[in-house]
C-alpha atoms as a PDB file:
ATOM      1  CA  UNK A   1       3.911   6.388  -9.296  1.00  0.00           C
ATOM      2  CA  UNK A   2       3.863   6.251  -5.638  1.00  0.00           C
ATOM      3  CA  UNK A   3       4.026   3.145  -3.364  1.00  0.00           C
ATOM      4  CA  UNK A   4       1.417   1.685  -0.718  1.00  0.00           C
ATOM      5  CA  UNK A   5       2.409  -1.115   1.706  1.00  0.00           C
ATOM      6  CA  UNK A   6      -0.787  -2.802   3.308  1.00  0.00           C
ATOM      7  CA  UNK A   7      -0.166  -5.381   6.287  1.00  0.00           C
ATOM      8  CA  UNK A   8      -2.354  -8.720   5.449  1.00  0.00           C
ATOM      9  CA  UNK A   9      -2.970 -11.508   7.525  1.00  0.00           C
ATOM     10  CA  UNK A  10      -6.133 -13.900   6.907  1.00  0.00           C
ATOM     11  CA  UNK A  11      -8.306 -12.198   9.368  1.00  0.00           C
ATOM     12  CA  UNK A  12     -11.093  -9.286   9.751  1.00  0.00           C
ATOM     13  CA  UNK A  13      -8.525  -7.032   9.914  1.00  0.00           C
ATOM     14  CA  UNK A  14      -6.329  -8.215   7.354  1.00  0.00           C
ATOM     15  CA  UNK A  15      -9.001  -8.328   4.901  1.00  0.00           C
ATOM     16  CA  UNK A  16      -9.730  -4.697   6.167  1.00  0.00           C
ATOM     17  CA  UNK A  17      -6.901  -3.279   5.809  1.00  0.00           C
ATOM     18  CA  UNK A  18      -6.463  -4.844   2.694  1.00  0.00           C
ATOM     19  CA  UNK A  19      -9.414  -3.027   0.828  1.00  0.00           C
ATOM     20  CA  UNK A  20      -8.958  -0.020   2.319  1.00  0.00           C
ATOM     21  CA  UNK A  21      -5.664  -0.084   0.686  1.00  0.00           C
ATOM     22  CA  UNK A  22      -6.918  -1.402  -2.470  1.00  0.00           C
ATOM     23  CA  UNK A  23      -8.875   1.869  -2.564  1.00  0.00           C
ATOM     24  CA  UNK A  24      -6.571   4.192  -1.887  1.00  0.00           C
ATOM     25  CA  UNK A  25      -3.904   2.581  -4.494  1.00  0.00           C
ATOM     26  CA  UNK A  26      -7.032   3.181  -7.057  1.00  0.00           C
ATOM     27  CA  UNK A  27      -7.766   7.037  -6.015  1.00  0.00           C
ATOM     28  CA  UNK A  28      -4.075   7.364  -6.628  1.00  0.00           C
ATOM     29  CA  UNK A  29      -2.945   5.454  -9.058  1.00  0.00           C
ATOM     30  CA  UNK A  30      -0.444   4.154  -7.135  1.00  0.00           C
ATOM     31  CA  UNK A  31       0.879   0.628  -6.927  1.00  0.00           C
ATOM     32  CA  UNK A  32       0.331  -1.570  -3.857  1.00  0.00           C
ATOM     33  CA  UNK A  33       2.722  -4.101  -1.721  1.00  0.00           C
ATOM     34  CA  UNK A  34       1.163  -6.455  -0.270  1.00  0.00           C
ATOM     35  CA  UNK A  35       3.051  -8.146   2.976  1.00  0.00           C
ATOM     36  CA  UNK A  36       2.340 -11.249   4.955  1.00  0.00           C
ATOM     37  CA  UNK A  37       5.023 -11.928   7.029  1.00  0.00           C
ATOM     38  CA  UNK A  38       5.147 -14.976   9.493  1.00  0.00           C
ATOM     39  CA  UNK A  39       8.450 -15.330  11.812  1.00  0.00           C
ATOM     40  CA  UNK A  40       8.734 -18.820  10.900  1.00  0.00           C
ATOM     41  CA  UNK A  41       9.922 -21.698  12.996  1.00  0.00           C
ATOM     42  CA  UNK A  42       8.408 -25.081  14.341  1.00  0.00           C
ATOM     43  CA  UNK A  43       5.105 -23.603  14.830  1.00  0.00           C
ATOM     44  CA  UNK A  44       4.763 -22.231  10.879  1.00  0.00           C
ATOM     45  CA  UNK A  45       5.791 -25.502   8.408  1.00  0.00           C
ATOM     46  CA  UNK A  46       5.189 -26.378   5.279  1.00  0.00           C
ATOM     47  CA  UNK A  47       1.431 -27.031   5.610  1.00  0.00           C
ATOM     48  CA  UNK A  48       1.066 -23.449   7.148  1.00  0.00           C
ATOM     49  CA  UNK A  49       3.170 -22.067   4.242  1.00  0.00           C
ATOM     50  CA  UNK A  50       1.218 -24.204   1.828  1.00  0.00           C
ATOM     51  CA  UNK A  51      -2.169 -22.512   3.491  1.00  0.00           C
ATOM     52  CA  UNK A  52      -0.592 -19.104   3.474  1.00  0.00           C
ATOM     53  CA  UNK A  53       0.156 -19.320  -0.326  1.00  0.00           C
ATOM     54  CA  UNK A  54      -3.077 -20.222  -1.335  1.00  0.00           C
ATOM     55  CA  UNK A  55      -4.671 -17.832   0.922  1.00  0.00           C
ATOM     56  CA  UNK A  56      -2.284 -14.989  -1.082  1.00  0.00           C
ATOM     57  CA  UNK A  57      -3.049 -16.388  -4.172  1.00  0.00           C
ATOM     58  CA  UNK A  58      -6.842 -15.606  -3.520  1.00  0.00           C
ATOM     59  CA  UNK A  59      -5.204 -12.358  -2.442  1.00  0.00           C
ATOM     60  CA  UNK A  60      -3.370 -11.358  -5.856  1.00  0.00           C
ATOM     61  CA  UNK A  61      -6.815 -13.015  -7.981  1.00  0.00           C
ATOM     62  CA  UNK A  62      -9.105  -9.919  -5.936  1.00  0.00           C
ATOM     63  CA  UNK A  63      -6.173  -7.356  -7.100  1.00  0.00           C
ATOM     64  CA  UNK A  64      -6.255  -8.314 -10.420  1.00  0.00           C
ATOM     65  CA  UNK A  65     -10.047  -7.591 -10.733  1.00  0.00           C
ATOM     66  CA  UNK A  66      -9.145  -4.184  -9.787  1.00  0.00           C
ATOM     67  CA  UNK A  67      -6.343  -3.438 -11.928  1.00  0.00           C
ATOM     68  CA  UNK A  68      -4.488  -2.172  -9.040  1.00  0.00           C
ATOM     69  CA  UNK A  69      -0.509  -2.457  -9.955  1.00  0.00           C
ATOM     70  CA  UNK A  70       0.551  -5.092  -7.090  1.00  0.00           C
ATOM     71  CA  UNK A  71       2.834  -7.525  -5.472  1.00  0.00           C
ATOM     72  CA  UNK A  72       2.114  -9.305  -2.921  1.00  0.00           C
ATOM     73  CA  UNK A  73       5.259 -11.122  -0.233  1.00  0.00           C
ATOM     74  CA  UNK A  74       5.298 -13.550   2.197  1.00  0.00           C
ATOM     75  CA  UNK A  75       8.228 -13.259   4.188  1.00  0.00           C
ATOM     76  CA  UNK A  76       9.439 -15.809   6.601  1.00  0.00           C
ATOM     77  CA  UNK A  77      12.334 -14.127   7.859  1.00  0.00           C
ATOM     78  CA  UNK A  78      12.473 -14.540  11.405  1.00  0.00           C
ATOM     79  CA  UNK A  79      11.551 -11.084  12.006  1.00  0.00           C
ATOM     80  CA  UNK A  80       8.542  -9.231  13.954  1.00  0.00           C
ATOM     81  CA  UNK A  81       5.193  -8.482  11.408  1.00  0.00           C
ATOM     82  CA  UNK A  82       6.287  -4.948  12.249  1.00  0.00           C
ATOM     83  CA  UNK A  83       9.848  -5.199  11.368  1.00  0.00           C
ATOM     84  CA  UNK A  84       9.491  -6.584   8.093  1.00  0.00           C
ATOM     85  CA  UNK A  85       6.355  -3.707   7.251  1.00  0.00           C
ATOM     86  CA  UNK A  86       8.523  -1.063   7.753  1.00  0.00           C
ATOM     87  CA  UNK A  87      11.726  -2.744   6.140  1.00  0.00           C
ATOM     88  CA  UNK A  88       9.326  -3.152   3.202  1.00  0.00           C
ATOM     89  CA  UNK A  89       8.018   0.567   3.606  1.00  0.00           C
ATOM     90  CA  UNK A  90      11.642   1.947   3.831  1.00  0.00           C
ATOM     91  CA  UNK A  91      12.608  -0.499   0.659  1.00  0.00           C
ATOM     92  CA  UNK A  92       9.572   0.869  -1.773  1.00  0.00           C
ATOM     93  CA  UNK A  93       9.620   4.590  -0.610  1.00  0.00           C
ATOM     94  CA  UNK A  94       5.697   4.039   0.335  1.00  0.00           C
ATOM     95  CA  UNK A  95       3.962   6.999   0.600  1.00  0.00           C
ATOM     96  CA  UNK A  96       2.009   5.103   3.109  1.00  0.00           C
ATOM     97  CA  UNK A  97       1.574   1.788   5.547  1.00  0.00           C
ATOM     98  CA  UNK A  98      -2.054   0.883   5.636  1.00  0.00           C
ATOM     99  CA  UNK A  99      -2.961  -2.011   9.078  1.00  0.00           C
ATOM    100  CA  UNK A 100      -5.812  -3.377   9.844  1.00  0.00           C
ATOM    101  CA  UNK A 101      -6.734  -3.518  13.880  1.00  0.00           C
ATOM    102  CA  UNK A 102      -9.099  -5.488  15.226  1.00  0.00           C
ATOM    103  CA  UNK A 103     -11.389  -4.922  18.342  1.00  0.00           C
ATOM    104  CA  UNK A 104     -10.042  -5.321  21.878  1.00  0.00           C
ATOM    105  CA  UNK A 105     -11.537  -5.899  25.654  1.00  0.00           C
ATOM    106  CA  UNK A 106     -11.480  -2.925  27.997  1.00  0.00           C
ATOM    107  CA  UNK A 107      -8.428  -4.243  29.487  1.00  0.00           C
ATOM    108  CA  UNK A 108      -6.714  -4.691  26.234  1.00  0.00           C
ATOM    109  CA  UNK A 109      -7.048  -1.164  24.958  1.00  0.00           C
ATOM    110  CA  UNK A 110      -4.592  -0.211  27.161  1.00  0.00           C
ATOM    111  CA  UNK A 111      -2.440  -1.880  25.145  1.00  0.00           C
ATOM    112  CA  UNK A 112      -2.526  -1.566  21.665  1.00  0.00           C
ATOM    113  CA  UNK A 113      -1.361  -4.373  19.671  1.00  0.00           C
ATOM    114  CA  UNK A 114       2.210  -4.498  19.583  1.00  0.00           C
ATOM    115  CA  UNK A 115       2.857  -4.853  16.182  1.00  0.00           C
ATOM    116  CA  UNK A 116       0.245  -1.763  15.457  1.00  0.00           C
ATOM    117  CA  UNK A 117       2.175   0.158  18.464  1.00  0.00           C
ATOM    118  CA  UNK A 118       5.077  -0.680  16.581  1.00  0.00           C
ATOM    119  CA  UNK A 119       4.501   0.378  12.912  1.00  0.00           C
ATOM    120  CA  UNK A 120       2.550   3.298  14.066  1.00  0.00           C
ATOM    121  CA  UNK A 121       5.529   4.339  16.000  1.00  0.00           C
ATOM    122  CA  UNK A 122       8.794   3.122  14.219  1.00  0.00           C
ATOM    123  CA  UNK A 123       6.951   3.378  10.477  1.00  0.00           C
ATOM    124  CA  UNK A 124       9.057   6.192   8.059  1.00  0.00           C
ATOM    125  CA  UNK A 125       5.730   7.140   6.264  1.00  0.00           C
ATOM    126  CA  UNK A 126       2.179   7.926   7.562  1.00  0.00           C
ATOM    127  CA  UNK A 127       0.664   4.892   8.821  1.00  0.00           C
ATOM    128  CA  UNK A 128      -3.300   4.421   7.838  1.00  0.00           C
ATOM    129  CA  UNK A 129      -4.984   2.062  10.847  1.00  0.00           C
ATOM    130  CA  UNK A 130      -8.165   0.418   9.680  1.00  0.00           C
ATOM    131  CA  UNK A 131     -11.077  -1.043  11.968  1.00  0.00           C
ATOM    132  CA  UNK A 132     -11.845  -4.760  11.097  1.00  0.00           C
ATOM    133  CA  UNK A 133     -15.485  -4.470   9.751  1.00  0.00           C
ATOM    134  CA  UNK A 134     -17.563  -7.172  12.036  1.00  0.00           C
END
C-alpha cells in the first residue's frame, strides 16, 4: 500500500488540499498522512495547541467517514512547514505530497509561497499543488 502526505493547516487551502488528497488515497487505496506542523515558540502556546488539536480531531472524524487508512501529526518541532512535509515524505516513502495554495495579488505571484516554493522544489516525490476553492 502506498503512502500520501497532504499539508493541512485550518484554511481554504488546507481544507483543499486536504480533500483532494482524501480522493486520491481512495482511487488508490493508499493510506494518507496527514501533517500540521507549527514551529512553535511564544507565539503558538497551549491555547493554540489546544485549538490545533481540536481542529485535527475534526480532521481525523471526516477521514473516518471515508474509510481512508490515516494518521494525522502535529508537529511542533521548531522546523519550517516545508521541512517537516518532506521529512515526513522521506520517512513514509509517499508516493506523493499533496499542498494546498491559496490565491495571491499580482505582486505576490512573483513569489510563490515559500513553503510551496520549498516542497515543490526540495520534495523527494511528486508534489500535487491544489487551488483553495473560494
Amino acid at each position: 500500500m502506498g503512502s500520501i502526505v497532504v499539508g493541512y493547516v485550518p484554511k481554504p487551502e488546507g481544507r483543499a488540499a486536504l480533500r483532494r488528497a482524501a480522493e486520491e488515497a481512495q482511487l488508490r487505496n493508499a493510506r494518507l498522512v496527514v501533517v500540521n506542523s507549527h514551529r512553535g515558540g511564544r507565539e503558538f502556546d497551549r491555547d493554540d495547541a489546544a485549538e490545533t488539536e481540536a481542529q485535527l480531531e475534526e480532521v481525523r472524524d471526516q477521514l473516518k467517514d471515508t474509510g481512508v487508512e490515516h494518521e494525522v501529526r502535529q508537529l511542533v518541532r521548531g522546523m519550517d512547514p516545508a521541512e517537516d512535509l518532506i521529512a515526513v515524505a522521506e520517512d513514509v516513502g509517499a508516493d506523493f505530497i499533496v499542498i494546498g495554495l491559496r490565491r495571491r495579488t499580482p505582486v505576490g505571484k512573483l513569489i510563490l509561497g515559500s513553503n510551496a516554493q520549498r516542497v515543490l522544489l526540495d520534495a523527494p516525490c511528486p508534489v500535487l499543488a491544489v487551488k483553495a476553492v473560494e
